[in-house]
C-alpha atoms as a PDB file:
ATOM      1  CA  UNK A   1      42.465  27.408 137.036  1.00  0.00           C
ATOM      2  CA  UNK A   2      46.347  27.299 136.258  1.00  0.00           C
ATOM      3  CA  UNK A   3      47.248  30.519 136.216  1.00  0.00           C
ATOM      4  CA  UNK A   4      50.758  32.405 134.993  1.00  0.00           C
ATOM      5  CA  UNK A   5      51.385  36.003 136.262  1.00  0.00           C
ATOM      6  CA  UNK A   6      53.013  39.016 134.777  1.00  0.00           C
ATOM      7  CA  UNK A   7      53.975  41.845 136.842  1.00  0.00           C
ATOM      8  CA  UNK A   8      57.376  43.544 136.831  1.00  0.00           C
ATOM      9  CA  UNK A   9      56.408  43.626 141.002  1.00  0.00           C
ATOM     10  CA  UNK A  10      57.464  40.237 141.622  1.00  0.00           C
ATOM     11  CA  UNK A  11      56.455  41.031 145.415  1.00  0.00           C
ATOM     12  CA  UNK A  12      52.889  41.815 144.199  1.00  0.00           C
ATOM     13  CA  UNK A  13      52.693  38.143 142.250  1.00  0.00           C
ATOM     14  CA  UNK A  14      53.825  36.488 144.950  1.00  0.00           C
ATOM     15  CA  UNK A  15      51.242  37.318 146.723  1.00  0.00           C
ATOM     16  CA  UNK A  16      48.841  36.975 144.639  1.00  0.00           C
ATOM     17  CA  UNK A  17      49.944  33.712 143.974  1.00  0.00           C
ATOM     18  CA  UNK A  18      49.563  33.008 147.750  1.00  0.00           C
ATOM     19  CA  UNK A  19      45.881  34.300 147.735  1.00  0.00           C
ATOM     20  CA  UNK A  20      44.834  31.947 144.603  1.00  0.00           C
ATOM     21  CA  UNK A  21      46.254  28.999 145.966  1.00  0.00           C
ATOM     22  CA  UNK A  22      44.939  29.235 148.926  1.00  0.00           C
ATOM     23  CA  UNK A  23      41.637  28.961 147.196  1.00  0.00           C
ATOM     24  CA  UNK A  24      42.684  26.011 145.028  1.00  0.00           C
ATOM     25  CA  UNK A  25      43.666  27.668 142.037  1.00  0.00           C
ATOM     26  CA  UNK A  26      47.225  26.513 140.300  1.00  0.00           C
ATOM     27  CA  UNK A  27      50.585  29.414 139.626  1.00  0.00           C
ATOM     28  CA  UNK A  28      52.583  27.872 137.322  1.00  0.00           C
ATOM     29  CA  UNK A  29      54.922  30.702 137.077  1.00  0.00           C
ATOM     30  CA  UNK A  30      55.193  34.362 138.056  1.00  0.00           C
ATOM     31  CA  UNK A  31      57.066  36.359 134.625  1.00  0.00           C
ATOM     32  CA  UNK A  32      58.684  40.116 135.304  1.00  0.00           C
ATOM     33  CA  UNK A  33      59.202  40.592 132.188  1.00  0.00           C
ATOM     34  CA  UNK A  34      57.839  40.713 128.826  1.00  0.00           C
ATOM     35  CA  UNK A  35      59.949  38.326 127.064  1.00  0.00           C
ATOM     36  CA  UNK A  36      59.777  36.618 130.474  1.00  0.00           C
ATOM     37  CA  UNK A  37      55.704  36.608 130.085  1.00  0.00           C
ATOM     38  CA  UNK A  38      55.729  35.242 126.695  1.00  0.00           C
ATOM     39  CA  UNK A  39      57.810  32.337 127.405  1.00  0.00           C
ATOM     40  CA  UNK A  40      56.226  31.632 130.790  1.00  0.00           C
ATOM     41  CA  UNK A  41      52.445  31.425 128.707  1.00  0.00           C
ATOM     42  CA  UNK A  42      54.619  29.371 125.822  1.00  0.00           C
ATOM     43  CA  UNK A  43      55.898  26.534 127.642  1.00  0.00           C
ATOM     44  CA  UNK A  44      53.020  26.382 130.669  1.00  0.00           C
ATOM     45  CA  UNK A  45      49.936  26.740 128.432  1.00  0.00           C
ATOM     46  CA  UNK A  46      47.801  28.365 131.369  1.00  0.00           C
ATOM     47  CA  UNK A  47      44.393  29.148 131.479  1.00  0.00           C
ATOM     48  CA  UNK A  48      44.232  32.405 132.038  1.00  0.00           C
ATOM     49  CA  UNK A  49      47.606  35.057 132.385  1.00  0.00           C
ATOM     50  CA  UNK A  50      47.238  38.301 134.642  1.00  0.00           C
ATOM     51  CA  UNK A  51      49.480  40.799 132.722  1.00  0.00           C
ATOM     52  CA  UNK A  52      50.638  44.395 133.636  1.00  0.00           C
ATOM     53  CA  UNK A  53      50.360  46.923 131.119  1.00  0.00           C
ATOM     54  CA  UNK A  54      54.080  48.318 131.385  1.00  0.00           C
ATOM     55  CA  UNK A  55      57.354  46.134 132.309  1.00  0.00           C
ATOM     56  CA  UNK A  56      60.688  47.496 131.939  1.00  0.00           C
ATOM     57  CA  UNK A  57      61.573  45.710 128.330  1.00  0.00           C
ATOM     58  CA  UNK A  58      58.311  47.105 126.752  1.00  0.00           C
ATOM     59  CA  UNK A  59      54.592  47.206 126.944  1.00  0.00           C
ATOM     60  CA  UNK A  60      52.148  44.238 128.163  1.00  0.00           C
ATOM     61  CA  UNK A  61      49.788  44.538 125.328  1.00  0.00           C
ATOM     62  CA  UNK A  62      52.557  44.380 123.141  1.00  0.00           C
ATOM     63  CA  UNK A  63      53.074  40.613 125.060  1.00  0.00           C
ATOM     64  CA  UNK A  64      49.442  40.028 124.948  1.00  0.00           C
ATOM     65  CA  UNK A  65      48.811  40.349 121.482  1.00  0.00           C
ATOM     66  CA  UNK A  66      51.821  37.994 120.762  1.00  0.00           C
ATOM     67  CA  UNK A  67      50.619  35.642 123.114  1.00  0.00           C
ATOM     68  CA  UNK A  68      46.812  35.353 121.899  1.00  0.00           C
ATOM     69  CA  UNK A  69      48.353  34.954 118.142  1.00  0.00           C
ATOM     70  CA  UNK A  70      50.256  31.634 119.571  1.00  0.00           C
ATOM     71  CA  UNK A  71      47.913  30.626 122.549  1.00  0.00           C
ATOM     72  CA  UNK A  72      44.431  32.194 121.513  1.00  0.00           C
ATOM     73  CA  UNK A  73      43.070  29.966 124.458  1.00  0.00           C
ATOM     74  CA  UNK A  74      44.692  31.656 126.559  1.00  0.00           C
ATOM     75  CA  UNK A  75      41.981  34.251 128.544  1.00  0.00           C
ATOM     76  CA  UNK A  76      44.255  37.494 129.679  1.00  0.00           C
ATOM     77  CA  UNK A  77      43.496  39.656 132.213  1.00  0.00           C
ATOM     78  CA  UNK A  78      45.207  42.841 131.884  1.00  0.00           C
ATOM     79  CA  UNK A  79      46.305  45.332 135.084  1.00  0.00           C
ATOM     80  CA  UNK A  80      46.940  48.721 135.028  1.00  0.00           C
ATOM     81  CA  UNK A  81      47.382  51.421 137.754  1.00  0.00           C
ATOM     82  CA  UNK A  82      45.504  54.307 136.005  1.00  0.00           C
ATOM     83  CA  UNK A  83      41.800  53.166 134.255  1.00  0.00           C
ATOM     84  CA  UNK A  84      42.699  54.742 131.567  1.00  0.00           C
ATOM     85  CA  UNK A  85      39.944  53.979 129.365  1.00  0.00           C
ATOM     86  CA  UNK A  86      42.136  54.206 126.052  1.00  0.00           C
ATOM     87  CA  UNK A  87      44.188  51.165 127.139  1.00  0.00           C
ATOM     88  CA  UNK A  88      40.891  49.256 128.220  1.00  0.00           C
ATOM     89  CA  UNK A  89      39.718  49.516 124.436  1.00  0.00           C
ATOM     90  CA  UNK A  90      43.148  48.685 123.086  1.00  0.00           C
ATOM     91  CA  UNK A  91      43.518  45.646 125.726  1.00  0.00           C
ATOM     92  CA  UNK A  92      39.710  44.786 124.267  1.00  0.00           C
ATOM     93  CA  UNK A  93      40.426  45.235 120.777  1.00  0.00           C
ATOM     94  CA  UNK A  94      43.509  43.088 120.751  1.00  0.00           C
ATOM     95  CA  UNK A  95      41.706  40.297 122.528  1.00  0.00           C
ATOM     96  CA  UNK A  96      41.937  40.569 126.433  1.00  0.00           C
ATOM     97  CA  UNK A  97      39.620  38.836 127.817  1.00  0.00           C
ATOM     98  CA  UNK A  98      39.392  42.153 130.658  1.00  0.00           C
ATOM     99  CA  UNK A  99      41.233  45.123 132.136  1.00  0.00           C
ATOM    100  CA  UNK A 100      41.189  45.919 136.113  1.00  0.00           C
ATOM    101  CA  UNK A 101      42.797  48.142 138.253  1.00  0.00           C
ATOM    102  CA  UNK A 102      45.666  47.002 139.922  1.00  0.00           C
ATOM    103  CA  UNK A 103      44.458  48.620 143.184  1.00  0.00           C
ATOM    104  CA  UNK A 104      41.845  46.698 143.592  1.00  0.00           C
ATOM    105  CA  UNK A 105      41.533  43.855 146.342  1.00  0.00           C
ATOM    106  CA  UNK A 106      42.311  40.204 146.113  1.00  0.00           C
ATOM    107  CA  UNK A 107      39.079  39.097 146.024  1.00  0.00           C
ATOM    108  CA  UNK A 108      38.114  41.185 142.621  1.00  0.00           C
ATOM    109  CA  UNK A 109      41.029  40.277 141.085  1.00  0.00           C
ATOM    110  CA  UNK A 110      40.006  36.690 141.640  1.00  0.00           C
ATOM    111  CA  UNK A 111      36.203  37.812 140.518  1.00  0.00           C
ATOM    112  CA  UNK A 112      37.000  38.525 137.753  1.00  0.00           C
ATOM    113  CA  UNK A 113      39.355  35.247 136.967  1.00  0.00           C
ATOM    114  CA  UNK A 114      36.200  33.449 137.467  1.00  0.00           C
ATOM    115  CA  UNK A 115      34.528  35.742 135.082  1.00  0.00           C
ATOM    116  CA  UNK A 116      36.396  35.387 132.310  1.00  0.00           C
ATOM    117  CA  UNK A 117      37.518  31.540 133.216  1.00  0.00           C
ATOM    118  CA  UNK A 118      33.680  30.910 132.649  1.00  0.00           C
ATOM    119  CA  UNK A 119      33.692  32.415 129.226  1.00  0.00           C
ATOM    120  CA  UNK A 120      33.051  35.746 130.063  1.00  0.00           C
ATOM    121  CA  UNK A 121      34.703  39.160 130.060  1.00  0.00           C
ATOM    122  CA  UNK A 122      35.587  41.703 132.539  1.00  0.00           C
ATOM    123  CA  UNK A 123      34.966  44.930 131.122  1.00  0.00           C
ATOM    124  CA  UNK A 124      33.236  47.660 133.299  1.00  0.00           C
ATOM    125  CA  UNK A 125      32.535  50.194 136.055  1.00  0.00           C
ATOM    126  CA  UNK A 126      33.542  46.988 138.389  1.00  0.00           C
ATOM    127  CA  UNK A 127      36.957  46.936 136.962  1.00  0.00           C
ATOM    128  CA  UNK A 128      38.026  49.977 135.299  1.00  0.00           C
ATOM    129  CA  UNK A 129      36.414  52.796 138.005  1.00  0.00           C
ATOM    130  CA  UNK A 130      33.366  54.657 137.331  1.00  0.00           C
ATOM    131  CA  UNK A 131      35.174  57.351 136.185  1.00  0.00           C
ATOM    132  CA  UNK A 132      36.677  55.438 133.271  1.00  0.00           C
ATOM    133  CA  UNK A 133      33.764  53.567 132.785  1.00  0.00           C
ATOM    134  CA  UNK A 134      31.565  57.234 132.338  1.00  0.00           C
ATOM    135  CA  UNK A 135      34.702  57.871 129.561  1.00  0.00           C
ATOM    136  CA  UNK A 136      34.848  55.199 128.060  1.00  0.00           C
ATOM    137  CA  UNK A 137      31.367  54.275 127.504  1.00  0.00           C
ATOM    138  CA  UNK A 138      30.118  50.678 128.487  1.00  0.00           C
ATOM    139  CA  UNK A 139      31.097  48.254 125.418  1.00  0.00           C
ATOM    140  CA  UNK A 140      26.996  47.875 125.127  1.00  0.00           C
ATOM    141  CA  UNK A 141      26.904  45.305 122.044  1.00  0.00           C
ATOM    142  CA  UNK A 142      29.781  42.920 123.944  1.00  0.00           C
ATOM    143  CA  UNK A 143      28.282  43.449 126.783  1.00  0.00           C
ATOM    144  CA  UNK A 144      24.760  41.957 125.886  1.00  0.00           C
ATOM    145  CA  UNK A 145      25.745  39.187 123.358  1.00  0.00           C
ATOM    146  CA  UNK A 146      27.255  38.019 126.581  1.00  0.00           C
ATOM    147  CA  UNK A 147      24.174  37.092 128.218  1.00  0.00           C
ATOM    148  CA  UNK A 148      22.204  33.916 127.674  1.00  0.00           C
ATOM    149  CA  UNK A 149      18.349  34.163 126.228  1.00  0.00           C
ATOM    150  CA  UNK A 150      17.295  33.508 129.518  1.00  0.00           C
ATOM    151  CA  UNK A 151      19.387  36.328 131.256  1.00  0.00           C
ATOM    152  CA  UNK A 152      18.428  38.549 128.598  1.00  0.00           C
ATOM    153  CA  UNK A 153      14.435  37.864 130.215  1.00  0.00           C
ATOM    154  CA  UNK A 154      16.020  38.962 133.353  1.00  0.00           C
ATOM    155  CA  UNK A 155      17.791  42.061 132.169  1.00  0.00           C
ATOM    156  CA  UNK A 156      14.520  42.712 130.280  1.00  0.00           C
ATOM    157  CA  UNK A 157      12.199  42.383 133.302  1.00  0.00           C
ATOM    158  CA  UNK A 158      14.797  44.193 136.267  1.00  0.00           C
ATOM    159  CA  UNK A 159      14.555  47.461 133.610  1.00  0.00           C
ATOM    160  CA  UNK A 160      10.952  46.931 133.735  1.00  0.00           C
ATOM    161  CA  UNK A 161      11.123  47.187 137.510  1.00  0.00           C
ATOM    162  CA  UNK A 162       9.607  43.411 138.404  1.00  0.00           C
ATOM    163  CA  UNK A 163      10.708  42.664 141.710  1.00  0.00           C
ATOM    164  CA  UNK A 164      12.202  38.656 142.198  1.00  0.00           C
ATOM    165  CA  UNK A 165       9.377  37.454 143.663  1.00  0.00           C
ATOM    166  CA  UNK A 166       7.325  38.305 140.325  1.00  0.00           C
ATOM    167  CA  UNK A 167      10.162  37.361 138.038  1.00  0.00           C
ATOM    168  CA  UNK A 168       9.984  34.000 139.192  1.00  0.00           C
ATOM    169  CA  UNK A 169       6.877  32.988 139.462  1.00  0.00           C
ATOM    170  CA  UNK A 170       6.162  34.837 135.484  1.00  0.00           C
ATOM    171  CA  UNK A 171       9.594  33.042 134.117  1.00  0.00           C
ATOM    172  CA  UNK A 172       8.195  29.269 136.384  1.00  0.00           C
ATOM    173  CA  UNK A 173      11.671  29.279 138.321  1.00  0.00           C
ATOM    174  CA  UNK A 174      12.559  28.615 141.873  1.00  0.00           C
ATOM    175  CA  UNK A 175      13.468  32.035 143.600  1.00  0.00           C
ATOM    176  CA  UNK A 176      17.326  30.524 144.077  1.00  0.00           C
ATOM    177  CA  UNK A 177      17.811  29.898 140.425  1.00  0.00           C
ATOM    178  CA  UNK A 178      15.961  33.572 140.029  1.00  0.00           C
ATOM    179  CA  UNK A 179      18.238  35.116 142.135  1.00  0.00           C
ATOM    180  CA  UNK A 180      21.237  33.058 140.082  1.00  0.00           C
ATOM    181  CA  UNK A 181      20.360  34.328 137.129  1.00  0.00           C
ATOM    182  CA  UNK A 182      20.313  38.033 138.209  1.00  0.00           C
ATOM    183  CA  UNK A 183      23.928  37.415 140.049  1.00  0.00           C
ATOM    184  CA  UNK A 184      24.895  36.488 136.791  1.00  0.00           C
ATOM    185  CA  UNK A 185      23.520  39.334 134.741  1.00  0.00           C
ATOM    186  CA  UNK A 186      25.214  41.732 137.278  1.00  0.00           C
ATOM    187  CA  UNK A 187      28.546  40.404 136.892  1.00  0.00           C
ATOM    188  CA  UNK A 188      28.293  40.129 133.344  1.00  0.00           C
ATOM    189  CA  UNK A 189      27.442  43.615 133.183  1.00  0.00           C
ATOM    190  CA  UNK A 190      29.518  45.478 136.190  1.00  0.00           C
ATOM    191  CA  UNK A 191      26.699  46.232 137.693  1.00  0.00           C
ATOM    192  CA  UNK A 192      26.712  46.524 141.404  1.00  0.00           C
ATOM    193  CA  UNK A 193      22.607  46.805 141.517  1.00  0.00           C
ATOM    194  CA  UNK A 194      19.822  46.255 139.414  1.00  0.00           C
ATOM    195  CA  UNK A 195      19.727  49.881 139.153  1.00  0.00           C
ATOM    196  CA  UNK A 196      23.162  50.361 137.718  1.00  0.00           C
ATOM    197  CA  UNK A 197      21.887  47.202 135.344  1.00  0.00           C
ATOM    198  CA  UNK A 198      18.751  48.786 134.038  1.00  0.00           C
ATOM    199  CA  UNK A 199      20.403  52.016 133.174  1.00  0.00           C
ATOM    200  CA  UNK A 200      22.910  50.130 131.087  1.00  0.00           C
ATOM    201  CA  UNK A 201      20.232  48.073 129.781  1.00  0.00           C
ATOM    202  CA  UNK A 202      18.200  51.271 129.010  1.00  0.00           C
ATOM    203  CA  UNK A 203      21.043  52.174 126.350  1.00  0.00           C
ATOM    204  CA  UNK A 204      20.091  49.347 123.956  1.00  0.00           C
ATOM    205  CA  UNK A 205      16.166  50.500 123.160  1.00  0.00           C
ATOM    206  CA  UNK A 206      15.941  47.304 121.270  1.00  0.00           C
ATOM    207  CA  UNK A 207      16.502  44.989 124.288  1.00  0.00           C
ATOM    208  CA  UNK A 208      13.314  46.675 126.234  1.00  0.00           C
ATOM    209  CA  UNK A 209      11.619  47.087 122.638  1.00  0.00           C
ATOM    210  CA  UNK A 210      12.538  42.654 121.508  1.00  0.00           C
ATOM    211  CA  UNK A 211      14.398  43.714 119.232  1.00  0.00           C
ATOM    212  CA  UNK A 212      17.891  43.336 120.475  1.00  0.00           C
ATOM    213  CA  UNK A 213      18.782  39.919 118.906  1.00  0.00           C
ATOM    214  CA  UNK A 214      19.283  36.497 121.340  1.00  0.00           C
ATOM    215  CA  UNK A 215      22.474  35.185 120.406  1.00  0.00           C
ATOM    216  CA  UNK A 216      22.522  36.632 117.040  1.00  0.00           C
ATOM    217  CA  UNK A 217      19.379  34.925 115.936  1.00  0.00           C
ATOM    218  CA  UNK A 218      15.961  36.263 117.145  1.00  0.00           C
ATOM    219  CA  UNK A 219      14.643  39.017 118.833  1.00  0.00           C
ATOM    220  CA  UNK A 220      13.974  38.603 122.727  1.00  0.00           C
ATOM    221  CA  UNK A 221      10.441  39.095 123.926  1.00  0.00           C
ATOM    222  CA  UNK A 222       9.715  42.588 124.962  1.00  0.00           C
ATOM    223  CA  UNK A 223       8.743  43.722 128.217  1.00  0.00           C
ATOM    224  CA  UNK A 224       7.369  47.014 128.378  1.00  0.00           C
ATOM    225  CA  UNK A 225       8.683  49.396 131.655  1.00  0.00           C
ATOM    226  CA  UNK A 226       5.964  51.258 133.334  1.00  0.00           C
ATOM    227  CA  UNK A 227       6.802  55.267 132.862  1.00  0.00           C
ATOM    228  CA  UNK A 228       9.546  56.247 135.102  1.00  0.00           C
ATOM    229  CA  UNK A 229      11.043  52.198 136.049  1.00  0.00           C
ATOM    230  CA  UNK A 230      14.388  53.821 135.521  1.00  0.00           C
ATOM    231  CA  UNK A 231      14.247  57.144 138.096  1.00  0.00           C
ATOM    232  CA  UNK A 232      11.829  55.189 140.634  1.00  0.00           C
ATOM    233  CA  UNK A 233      13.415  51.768 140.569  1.00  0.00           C
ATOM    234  CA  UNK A 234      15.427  50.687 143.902  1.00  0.00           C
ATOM    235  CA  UNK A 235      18.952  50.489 144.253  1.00  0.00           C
ATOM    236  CA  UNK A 236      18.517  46.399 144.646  1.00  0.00           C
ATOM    237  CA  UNK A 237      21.760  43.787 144.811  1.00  0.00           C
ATOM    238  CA  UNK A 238      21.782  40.463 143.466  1.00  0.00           C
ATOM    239  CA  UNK A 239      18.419  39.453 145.673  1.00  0.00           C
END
């Protein structure tokens, strides 16, 4: 991706920048300021911006939403050093594509580039701490109309406790592509396990009833828990 960052800790970009060239990605400019941000985005037209929520000349979401008017293909991944879950929902609401905590490492920071370089968004536990997250509430609806059909099947059988074997011989997929599309629900979600997916999943009763809409269209096809999935269900990762 060709990236532009925005952090009044030029020291902190740099190495950033370092860390996602070194993995093939492209800086085309580190900003320190917010008119500095703006004009950076204006004349390189990058992919995706990482942009701090404070600089010394004013706020970052004040820079994002001026950006997205001018550049709305422009994905923005906010920082802050508090999750704060009131500036995750502004940083939402204005169009960021996600929010993340500056503390976290190098490699979730690039995560979640990927993420929301592949369409996605990075909202969640993953990125804004569990104790935001428990605040702030999961953004449920954005969450899910993220997901394809196909991962929705997924989500809808890892509530309903299937394990991957079963999944993929029920859904006539190779085990790899099984285990793909459950890698993908987790990220999409924030989830760290299936558990911590089914327990978001569980707060949409229409998604384990079929009656969460697919894509906005029609219902997906219900699969019904046993009593209990939820409390007895293990702590699984991706496989």
């Amino acid at each position: 991706m060709r990236l532009v960052l925005c952090d009044d800790n030029r020291i902190l970009c740099e190495a950033l920048a370092s860390i996602f060239e070194s993995r093939g990605h492209e800086v085309l400019a580190i900003a320190t300021s917010v008119s500095e941000s703006i004009a950076a985005v204006d004349r390189h037209r990058p992919d995706a911006c990482l942009m701090d929520v404070r600089f010394p000349d004013g706020s970052g979401l004040d820079a994002t939403r001026t950006i997205l008017c001018c550049h709305p293909d422009t994905k923005i991944l906010v920082l802050s050093c508090l999750p704060d879950p009131a500036v995750a929902a502004e940083a939402k609401k204005i169009g960021a594509a996600g929010f993340l905590r500056k503390d976290l490492k190098a490699d979730a920071i690039m995560t979640a580039l990927e993420v929301i370089g592949a369409g996605g968004t990075a909202f969640g536990p993953k990125y804004l701490g569990q104790a935001g997250w428990r605040m702030a509430g999961p953004p449920r609806d954005d969450l899910l109309s993220a997901l394809t059909p196909r991962e929705i099947q997924v989500l809808q059988r890892i509530v309903a406790g299937q394990s991957t074997g079963q999944m993929a011989r029920e859904m006539e997929v190779a085990t790899s592509t099984l285990r793909s599309y459950v890698k993908n629900v987790l990220t999409k979600l924030g989830a760290h396990t299936r558990l911590q997916a089914a327990a978001i999943a569980s707060r949409d009763p229409g998604l384990v009833r079929g009656t969460h809409p697919v894509n906005g269209t029609h219902p997906a096809p219900a699969i019904t828990p046993p009593a209990g999935t939820l409390a007895t269900l293990p702590a699984l990762g991706p496989d």
